[in-house]
Protein backbone atom coordinates (compact mmCIF):
# COMPACT_ATOMS: atom_id res chain seq x y z
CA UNK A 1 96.56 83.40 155.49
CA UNK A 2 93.90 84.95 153.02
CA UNK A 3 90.47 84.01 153.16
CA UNK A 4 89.23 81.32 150.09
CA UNK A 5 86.94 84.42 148.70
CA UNK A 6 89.88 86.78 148.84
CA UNK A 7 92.22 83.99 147.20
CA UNK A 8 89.78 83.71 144.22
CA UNK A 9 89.26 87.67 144.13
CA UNK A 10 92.85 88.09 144.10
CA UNK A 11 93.30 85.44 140.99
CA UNK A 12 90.20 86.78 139.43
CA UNK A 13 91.47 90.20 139.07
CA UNK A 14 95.15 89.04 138.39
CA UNK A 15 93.65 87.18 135.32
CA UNK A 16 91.89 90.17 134.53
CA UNK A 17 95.26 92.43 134.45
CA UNK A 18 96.59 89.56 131.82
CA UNK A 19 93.61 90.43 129.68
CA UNK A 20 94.48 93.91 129.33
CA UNK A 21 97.51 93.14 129.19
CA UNK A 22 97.28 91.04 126.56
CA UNK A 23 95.23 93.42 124.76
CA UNK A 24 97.70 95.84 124.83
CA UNK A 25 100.45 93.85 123.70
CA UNK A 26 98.34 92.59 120.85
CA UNK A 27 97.64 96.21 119.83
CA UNK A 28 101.79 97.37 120.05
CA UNK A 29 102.77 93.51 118.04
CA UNK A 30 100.25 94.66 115.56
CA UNK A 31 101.25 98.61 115.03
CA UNK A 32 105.23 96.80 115.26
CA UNK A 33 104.78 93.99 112.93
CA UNK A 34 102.61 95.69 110.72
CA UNK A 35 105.72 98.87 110.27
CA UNK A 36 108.09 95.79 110.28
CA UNK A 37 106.30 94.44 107.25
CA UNK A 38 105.39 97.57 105.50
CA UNK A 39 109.42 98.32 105.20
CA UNK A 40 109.93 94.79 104.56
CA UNK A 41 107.70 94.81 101.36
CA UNK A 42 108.86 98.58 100.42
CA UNK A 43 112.50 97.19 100.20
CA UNK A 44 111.45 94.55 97.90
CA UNK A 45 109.34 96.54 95.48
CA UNK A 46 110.89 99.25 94.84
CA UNK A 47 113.06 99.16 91.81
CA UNK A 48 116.78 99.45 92.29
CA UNK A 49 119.47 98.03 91.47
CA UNK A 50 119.75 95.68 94.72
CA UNK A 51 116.30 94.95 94.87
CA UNK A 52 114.54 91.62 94.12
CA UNK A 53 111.62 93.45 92.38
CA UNK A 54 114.32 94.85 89.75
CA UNK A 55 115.58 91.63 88.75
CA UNK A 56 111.84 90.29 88.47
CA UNK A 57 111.22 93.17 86.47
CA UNK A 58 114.17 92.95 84.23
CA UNK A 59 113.65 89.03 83.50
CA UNK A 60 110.35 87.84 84.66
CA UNK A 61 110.43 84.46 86.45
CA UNK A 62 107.58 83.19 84.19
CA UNK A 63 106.50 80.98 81.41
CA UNK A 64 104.64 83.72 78.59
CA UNK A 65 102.61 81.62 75.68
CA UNK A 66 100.65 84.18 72.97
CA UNK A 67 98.28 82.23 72.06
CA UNK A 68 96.86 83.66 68.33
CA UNK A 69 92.88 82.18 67.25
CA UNK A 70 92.31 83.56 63.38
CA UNK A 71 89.01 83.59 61.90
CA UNK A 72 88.80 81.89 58.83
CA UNK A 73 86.28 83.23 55.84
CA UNK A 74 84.78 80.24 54.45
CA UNK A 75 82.06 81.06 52.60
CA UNK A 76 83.89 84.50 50.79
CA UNK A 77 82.30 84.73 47.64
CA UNK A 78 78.84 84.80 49.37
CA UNK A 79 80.13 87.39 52.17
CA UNK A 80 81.40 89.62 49.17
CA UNK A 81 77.89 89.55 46.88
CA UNK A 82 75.96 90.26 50.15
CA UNK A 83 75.87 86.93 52.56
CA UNK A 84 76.90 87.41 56.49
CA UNK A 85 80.13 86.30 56.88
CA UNK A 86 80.84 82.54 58.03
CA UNK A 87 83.98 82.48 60.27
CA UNK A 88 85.74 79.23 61.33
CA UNK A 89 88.21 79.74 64.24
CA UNK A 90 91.54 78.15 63.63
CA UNK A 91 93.79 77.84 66.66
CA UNK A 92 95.47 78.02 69.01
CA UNK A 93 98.80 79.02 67.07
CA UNK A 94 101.11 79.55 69.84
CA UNK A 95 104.17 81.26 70.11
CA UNK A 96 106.29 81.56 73.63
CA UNK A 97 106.98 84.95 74.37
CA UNK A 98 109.73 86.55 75.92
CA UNK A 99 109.64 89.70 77.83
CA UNK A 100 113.24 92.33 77.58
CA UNK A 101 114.14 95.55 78.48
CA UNK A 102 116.13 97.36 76.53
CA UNK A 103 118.45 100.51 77.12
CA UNK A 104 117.75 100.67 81.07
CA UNK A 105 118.88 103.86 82.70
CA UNK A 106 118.17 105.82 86.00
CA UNK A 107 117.88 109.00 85.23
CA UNK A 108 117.46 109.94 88.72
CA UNK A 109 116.32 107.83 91.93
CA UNK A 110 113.14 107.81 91.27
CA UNK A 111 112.18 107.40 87.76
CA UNK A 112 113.82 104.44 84.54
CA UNK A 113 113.61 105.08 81.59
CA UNK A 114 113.67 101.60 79.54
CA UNK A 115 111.93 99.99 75.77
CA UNK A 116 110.21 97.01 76.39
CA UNK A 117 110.90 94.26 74.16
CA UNK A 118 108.25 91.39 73.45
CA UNK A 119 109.78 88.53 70.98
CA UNK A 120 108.08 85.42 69.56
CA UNK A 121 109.10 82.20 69.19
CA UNK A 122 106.36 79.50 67.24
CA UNK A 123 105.62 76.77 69.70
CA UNK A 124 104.13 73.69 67.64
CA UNK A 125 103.72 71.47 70.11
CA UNK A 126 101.09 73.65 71.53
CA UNK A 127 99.79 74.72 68.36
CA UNK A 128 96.92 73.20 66.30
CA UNK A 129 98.72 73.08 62.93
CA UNK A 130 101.80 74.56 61.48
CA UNK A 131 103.25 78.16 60.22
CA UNK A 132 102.39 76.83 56.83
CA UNK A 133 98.45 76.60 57.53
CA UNK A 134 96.43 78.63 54.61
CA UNK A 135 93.46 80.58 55.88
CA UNK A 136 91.20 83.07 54.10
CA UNK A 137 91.93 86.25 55.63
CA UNK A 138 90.62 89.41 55.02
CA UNK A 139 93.20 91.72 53.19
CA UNK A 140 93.32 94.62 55.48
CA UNK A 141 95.31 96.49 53.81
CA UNK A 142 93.04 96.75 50.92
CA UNK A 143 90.31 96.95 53.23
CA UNK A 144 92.52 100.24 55.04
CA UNK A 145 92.78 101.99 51.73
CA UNK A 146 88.81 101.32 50.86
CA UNK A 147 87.93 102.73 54.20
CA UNK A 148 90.35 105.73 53.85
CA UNK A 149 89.07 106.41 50.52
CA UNK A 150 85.07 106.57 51.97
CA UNK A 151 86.08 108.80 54.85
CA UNK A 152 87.92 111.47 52.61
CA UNK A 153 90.93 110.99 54.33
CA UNK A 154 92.77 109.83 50.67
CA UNK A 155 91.17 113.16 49.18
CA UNK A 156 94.01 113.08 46.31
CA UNK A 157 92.64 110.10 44.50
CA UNK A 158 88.67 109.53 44.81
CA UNK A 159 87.23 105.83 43.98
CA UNK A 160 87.71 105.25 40.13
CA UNK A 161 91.46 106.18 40.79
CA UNK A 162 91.12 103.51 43.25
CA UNK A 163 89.77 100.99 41.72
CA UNK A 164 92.28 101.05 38.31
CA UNK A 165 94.80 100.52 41.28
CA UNK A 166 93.29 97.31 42.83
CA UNK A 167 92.40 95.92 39.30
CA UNK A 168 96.07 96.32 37.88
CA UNK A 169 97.34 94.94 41.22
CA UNK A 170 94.63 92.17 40.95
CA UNK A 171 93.92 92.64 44.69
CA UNK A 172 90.88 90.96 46.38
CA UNK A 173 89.13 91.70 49.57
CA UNK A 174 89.96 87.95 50.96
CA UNK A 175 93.25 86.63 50.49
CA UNK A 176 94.74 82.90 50.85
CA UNK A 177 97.77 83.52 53.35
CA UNK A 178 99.67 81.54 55.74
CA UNK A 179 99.62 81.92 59.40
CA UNK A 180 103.04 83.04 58.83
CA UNK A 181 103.01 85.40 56.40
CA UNK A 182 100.24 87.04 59.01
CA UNK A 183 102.24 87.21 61.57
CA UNK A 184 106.12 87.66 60.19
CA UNK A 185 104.71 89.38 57.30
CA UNK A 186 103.91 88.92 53.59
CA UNK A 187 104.87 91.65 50.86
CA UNK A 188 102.24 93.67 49.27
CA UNK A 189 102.32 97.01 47.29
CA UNK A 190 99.65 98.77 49.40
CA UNK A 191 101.65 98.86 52.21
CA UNK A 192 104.56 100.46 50.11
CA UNK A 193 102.07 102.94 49.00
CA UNK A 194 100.16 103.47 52.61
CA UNK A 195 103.94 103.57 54.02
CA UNK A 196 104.74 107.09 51.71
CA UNK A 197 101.71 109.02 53.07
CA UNK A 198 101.52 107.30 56.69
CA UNK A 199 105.58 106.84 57.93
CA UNK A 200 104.56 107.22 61.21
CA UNK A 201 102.29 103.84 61.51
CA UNK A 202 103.30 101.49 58.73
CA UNK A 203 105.92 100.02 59.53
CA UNK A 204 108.50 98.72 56.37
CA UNK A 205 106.65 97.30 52.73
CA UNK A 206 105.35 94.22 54.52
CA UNK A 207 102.04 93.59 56.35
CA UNK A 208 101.84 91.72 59.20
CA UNK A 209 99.67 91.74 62.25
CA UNK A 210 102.75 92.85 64.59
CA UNK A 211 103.64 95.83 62.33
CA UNK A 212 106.84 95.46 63.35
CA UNK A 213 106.57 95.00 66.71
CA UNK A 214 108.29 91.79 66.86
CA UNK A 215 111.42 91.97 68.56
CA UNK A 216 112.27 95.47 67.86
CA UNK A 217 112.27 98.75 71.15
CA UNK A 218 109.24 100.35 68.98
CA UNK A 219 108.49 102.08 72.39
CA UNK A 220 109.86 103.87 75.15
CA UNK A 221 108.50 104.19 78.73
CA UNK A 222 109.49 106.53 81.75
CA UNK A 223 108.44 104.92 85.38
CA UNK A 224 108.59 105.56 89.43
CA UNK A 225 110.92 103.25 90.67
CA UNK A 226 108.68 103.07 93.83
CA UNK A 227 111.48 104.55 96.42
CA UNK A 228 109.81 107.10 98.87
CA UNK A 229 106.53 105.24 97.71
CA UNK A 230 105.92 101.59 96.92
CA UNK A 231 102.56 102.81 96.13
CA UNK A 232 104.23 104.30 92.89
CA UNK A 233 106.15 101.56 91.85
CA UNK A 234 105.96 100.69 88.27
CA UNK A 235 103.64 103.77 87.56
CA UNK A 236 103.77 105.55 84.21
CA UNK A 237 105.23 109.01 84.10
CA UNK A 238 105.55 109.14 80.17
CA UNK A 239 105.17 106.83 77.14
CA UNK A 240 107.01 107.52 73.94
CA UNK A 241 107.76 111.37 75.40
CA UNK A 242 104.77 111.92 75.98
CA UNK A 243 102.54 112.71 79.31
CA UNK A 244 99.30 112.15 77.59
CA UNK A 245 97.55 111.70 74.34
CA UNK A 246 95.92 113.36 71.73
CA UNK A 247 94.47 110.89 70.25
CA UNK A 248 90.72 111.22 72.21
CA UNK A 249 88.07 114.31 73.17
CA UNK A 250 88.71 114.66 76.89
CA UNK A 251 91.80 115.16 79.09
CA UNK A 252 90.69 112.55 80.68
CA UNK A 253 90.46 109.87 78.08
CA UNK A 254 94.20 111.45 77.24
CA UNK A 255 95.53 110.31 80.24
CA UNK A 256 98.40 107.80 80.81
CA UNK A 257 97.36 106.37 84.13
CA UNK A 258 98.62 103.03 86.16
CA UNK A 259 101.61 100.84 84.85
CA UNK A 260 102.98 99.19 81.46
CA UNK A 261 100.91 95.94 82.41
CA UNK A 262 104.03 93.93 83.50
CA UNK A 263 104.19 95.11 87.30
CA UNK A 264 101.92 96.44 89.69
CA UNK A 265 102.09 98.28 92.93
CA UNK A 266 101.25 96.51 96.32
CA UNK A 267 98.77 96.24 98.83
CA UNK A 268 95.59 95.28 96.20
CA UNK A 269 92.09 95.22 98.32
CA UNK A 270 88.95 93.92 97.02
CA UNK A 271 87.91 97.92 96.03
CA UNK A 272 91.18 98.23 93.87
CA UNK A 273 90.90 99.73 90.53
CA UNK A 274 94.04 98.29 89.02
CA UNK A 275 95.17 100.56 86.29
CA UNK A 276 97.33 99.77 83.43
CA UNK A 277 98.14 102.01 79.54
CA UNK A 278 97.94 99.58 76.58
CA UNK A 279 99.54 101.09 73.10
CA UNK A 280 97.59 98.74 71.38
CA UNK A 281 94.38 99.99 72.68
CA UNK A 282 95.78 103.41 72.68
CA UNK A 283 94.77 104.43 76.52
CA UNK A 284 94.61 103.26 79.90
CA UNK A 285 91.54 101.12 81.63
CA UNK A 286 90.89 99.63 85.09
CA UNK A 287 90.81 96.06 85.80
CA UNK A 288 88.05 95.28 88.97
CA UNK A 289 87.75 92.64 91.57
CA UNK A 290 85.85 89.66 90.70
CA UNK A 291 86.54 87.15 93.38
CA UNK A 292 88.40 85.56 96.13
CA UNK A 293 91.33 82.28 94.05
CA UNK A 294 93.55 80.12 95.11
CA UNK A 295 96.27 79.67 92.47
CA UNK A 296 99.04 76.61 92.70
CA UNK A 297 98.77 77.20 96.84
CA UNK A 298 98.77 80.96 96.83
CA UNK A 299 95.54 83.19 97.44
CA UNK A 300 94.95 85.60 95.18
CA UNK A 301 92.31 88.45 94.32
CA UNK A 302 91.26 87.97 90.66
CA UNK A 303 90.69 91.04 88.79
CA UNK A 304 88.88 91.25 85.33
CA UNK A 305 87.71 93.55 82.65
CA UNK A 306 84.60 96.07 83.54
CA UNK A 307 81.94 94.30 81.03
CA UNK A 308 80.81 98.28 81.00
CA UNK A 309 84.40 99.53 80.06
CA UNK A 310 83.48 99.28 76.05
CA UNK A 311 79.41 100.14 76.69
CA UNK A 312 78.75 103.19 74.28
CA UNK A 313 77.38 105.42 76.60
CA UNK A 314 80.62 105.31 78.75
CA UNK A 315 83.12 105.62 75.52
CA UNK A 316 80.73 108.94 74.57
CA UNK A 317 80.55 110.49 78.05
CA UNK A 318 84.46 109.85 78.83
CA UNK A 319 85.82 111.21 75.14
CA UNK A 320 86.11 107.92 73.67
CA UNK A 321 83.58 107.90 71.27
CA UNK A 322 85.49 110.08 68.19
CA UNK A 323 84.17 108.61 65.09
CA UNK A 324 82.29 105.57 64.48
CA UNK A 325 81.11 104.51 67.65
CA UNK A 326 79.26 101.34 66.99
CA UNK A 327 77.30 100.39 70.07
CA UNK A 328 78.44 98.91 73.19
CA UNK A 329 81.85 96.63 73.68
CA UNK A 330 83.66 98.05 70.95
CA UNK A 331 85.99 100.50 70.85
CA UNK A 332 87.28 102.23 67.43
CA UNK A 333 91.10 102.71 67.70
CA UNK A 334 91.25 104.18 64.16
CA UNK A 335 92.76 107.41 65.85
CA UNK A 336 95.65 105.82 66.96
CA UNK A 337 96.46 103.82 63.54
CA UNK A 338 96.00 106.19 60.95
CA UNK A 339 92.26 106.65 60.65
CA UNK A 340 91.35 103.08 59.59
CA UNK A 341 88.71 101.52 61.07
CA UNK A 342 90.47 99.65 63.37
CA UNK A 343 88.00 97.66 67.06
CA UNK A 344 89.44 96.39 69.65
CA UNK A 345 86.48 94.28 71.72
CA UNK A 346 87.07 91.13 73.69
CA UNK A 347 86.73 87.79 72.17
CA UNK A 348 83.86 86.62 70.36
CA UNK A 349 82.04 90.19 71.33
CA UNK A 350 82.05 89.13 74.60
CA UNK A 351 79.77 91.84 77.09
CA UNK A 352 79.27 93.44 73.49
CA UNK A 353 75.37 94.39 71.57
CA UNK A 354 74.04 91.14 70.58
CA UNK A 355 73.71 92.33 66.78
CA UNK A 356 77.30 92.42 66.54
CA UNK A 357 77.49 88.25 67.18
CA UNK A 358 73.96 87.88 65.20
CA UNK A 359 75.96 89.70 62.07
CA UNK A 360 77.94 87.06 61.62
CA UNK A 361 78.10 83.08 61.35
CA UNK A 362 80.35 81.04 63.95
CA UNK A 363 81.08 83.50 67.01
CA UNK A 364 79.68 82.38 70.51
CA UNK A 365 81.05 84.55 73.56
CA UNK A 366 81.89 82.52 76.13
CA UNK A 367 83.20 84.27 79.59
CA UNK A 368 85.03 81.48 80.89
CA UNK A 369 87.60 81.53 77.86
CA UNK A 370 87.13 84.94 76.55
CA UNK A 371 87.58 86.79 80.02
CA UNK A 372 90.47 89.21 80.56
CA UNK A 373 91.44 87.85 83.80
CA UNK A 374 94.19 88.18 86.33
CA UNK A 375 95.48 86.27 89.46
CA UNK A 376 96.65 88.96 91.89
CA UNK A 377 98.77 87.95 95.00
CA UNK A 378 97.14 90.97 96.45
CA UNK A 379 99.81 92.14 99.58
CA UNK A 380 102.78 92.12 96.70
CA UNK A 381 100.57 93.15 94.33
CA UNK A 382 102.29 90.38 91.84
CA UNK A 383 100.52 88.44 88.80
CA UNK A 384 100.22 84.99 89.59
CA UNK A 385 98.75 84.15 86.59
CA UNK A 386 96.67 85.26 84.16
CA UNK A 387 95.40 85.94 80.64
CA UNK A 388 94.90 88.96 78.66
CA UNK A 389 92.87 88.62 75.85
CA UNK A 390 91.91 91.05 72.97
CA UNK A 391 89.61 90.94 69.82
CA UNK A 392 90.65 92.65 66.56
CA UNK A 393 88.07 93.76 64.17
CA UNK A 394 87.88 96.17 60.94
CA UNK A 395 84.82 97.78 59.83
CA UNK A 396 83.50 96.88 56.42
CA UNK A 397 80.60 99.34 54.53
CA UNK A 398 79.47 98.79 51.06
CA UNK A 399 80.15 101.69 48.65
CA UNK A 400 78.80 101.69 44.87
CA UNK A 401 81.88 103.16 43.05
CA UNK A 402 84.47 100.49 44.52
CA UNK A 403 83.98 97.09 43.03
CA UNK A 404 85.58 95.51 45.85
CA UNK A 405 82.81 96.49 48.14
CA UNK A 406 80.16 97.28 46.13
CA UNK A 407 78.10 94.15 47.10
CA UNK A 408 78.49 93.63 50.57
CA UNK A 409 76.51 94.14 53.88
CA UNK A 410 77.85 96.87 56.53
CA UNK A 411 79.59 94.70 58.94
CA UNK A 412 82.10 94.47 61.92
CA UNK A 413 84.29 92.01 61.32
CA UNK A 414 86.75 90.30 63.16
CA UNK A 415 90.40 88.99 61.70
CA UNK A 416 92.13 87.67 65.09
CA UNK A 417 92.01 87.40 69.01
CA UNK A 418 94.63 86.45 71.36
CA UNK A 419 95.16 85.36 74.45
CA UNK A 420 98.76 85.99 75.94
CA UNK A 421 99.15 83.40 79.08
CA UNK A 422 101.29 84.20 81.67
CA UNK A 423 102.38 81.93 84.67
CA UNK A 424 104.86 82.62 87.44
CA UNK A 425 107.46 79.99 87.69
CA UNK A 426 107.21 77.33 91.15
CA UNK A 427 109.88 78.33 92.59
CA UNK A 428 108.42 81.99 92.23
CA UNK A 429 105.17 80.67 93.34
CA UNK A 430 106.46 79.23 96.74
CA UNK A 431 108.10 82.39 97.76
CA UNK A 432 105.29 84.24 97.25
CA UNK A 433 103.09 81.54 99.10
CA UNK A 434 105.77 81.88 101.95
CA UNK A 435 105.39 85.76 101.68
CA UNK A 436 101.54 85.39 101.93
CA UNK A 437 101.81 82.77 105.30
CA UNK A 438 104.15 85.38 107.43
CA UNK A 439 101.61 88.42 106.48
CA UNK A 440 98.90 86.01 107.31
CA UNK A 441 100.85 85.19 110.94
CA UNK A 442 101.51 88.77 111.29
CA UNK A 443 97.83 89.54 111.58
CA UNK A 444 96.68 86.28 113.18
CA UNK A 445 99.14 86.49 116.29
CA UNK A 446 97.45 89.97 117.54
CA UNK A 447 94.35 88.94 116.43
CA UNK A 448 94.78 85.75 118.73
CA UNK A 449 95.90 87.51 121.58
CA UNK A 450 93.02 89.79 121.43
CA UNK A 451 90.43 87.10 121.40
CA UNK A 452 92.57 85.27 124.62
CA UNK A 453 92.72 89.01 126.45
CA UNK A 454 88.72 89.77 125.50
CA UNK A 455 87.92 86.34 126.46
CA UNK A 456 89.93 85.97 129.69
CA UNK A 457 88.59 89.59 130.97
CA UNK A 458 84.91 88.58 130.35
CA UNK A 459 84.96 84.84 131.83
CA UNK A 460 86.93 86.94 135.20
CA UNK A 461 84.52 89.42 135.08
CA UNK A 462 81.87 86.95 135.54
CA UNK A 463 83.17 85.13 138.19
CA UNK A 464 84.39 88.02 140.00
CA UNK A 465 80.47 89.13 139.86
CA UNK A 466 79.18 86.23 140.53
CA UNK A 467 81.44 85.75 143.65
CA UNK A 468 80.42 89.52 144.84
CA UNK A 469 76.79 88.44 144.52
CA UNK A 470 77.59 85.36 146.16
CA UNK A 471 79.52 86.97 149.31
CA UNK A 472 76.59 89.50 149.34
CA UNK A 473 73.70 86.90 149.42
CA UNK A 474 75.87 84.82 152.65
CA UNK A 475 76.03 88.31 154.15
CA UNK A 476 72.35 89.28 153.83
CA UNK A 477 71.46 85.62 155.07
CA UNK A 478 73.85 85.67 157.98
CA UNK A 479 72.76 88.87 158.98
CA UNK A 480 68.84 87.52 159.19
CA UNK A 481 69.96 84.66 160.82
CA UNK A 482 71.13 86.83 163.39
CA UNK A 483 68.09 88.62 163.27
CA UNK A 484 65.84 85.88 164.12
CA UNK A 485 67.81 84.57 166.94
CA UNK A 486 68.15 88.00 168.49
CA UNK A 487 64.04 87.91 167.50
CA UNK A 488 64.32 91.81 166.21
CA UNK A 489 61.97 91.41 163.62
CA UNK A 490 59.52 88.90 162.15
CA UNK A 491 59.47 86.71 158.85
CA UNK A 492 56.76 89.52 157.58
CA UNK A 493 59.38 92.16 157.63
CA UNK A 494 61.53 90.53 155.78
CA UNK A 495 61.20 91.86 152.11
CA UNK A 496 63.13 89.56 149.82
């Protein structure tokens, strides 16, 4: 029969051996689970024909709202003899978008070639008025032909020719139209004349703020499918034929980098740089983490627009600045739309130069509504929600020799911003939550088994010590005992 010390030395270092144990076993579930997983997620990402992912990306499980805020001109015969503009937001006008692909094909494995279709339907119920509202709206394509006529770019007719034109077509540089005749579109005999010298961006004899993007494959995209990489899934290899553009001063402002903006590769940590190509923006930008969510039970990783991605110093030193570049968080598009001096900023000139806002009567920025914003689920890399949200403006200059202009006060202004509201569906939701709770157990498990193996090797480790000391001490005292009796040595040669 053992000993009581040797009983407890014996468990002590048999607890000790689960410990490691343990350790190890955490270490192999964790390398296992964590392969398991990783070919788990790669399976359903990657776009084929048998793969969730496809079907999410052909028809996405989620409600889409476009949400349009027009800027009303209600003081315009002051703004056009020389007064700042006063602007009166009307809106929401909502319209429920839906999201198609058209003419799908695999042209091998690894890459689809598809046109995105993005159709809108006018929501009133969510709206703040009717299609049949009357705003004054600044006539842009008046405005495009002015500007075009200052720049030189319209050097076959200089500004008297011009201005017999907009006097026998009695045009004005504010117009009374409804919201939609903006957005369907309204006739007008500039844009049959800007349509003959500029095929390629005006779109058909009527103007309207989609220029004919409504409903119709006006672009064509070439992605990975994600197969040997779900890193790749959903990335860009070509827009419209082409690998980059020409429409900016540096390769790498040319670049078509990231997705289309519908679908995003996995695995998202807080350092991401989520990149995405917008045609109406004409290039690609970065969305960056901007804090820990929680969206209808699922956590997310919210990622927003760099309030630096517009500053002036950035668009110059990156080959964005080609033109007018009018100070920070704006950026001229004119390049892409035919030389007219076209801004795309974020609403209100949010994170833009305060004499933008000061210019004009009626704007206040606010980041809680004007925010480009996204709710990552960040292992799946899928949009829970979010809301992307633009600012259109046109730049106005004064010139003496057309009338239409002739009085007012250099001036950015803006015509429209829009907020396009997306929100996964619950059922969607929940299976993401679901997908979230097993990655979540996947690292906890190891990570508790660790903790029990470091723990139950420290706690042995002390008593194991602190029975060693103990025998030791018994031993030393037993063996003075002895000592004394046997009177070998005396209490002053004891050292202690």
């Amino acid at each position: 029969m053992l000993p009581a010390f040797s009983f407890v030395r014996c468990s002590i270092v048999l607890i000790i051996i689960l410990g490691v144990f343990l350790l190890i076993s955490a270490i192999g579930s964790y390398l296992f689970s964590q392969s398991l997983m990783n070919k788990k997620i790669h399976e359903n990402v990657k776009l084929t024909n048998e793969s969730k992912a496809f079907k999410f990306w052909l028809n996405p499980p989620a409600s889409i709202y476009r949400k349009y805020f027009f800027f009303d001109i209600v003081n315009s015969e002051q703004f056009l003899n020389g007064a700042k503009p006063k602007l009166v937001q009307r809106g929401p006008y909502t319209y429920k978008e839906k999201w198609e692909k058209g003419n799908v094909n695999f042209i091998d494995e690894e890459h689809i070639e598809y046109a995105p279709i993005s159709t809108l339907y006018f929501e009133p119920s969510m709206s703040v008025g009717n299609e049949s509202d009357l705003i004054s709206f600044l006539n842009i394509p008046a405005a495009s032909m002015i500007d075009q006529i200052i720049s030189g770019k319209f050097d076959f007719f200089g500004a008297s020719f011009a201005n017999t034109i907009l006097n026998h077509l009695e045009t004005k540089l504010v117009i009374k139209r409804t919201i939609k005749e903006l957005i369907s579109g309204y006739d007008d005999p500039l844009m049959d004349l800007a349509s003959d010298y500029m095929p390629d961006i005006i779109k058909g004899e009527k103007f309207n703020l989609m220029n004919g993007k409504n409903g119709t494959e006006w672009q064509k995209f070439v992605i990975n499918s994600g197969v040997y990489d779900p890193l790749n899934v959903g990335k860009i290899v070509s827009w419209n034929g082409l690998k980059k553009l020409n429409y900016w001063n540096s390769e790498k402002a040319n670049q078509i980098s990231g997705t289309d903006g519908t679908f995003y590769p996995p695995y998202l940590n807080r350092s991401s740089i989520i990149e995405s190509y917008s045609p109406e923006m004409c290039r690609s930008y970065g969305l960056q983490y901007l804090r820990d969510n929680q969206i209808n039970g699922v956590k997310t990783y919210d990622f927003h627009f760099p309030s630096d991605l517009f500053s002036a110093s950035k668009l110059e030193q990156e080959g964005f600045c080609d033109g007018k570049c009018l100070g920070n968080g704006v950026l001229n598009i004119s390049n892409c739309y035919g030389g007219v001096s076209g801004f795309i900023s974020q609403p209100h000139f949010l994170n833009a130069d305060e004499k933008f806002v000061k210019s004009i009567k009626g704007l206040e920025p606010n980041k809680d509504i004007h925010d480009f914003l996204i709710h990552f689920e960040p292992t799946t890399g899928v949009p829970v929600a979010g809301n992307v949200r633009f600012q259109i403006n046109f730049y106005l200059e004064p010139n003496k020799d057309i009338d239409l202009v002739k009085n007012i006060q250099p001036v950015l202004l803006p015509v429209i911003w829009f907020d396009e509201e997306i929100k996964l569906d619950l059922q969607t939701t929940e299976e993401l939550s679901k997908v979230a709770f097993y990655v979540r157990l996947v690292t906890i498990i190891p990570v508790s088994m660790v903790s029990t193996g470091i723990l139950l090797i420290l706690v042995s480790s002390f008593f194991l010590l602190r029975n060693s000391r103990n025998k030791l001490n018994k031993n030393v005292k037993k063996k003075i005992y002895l000592a004394e009796e046997a009177k070998l040595f005396t209490n002053d040669q004891i050292d202690f």
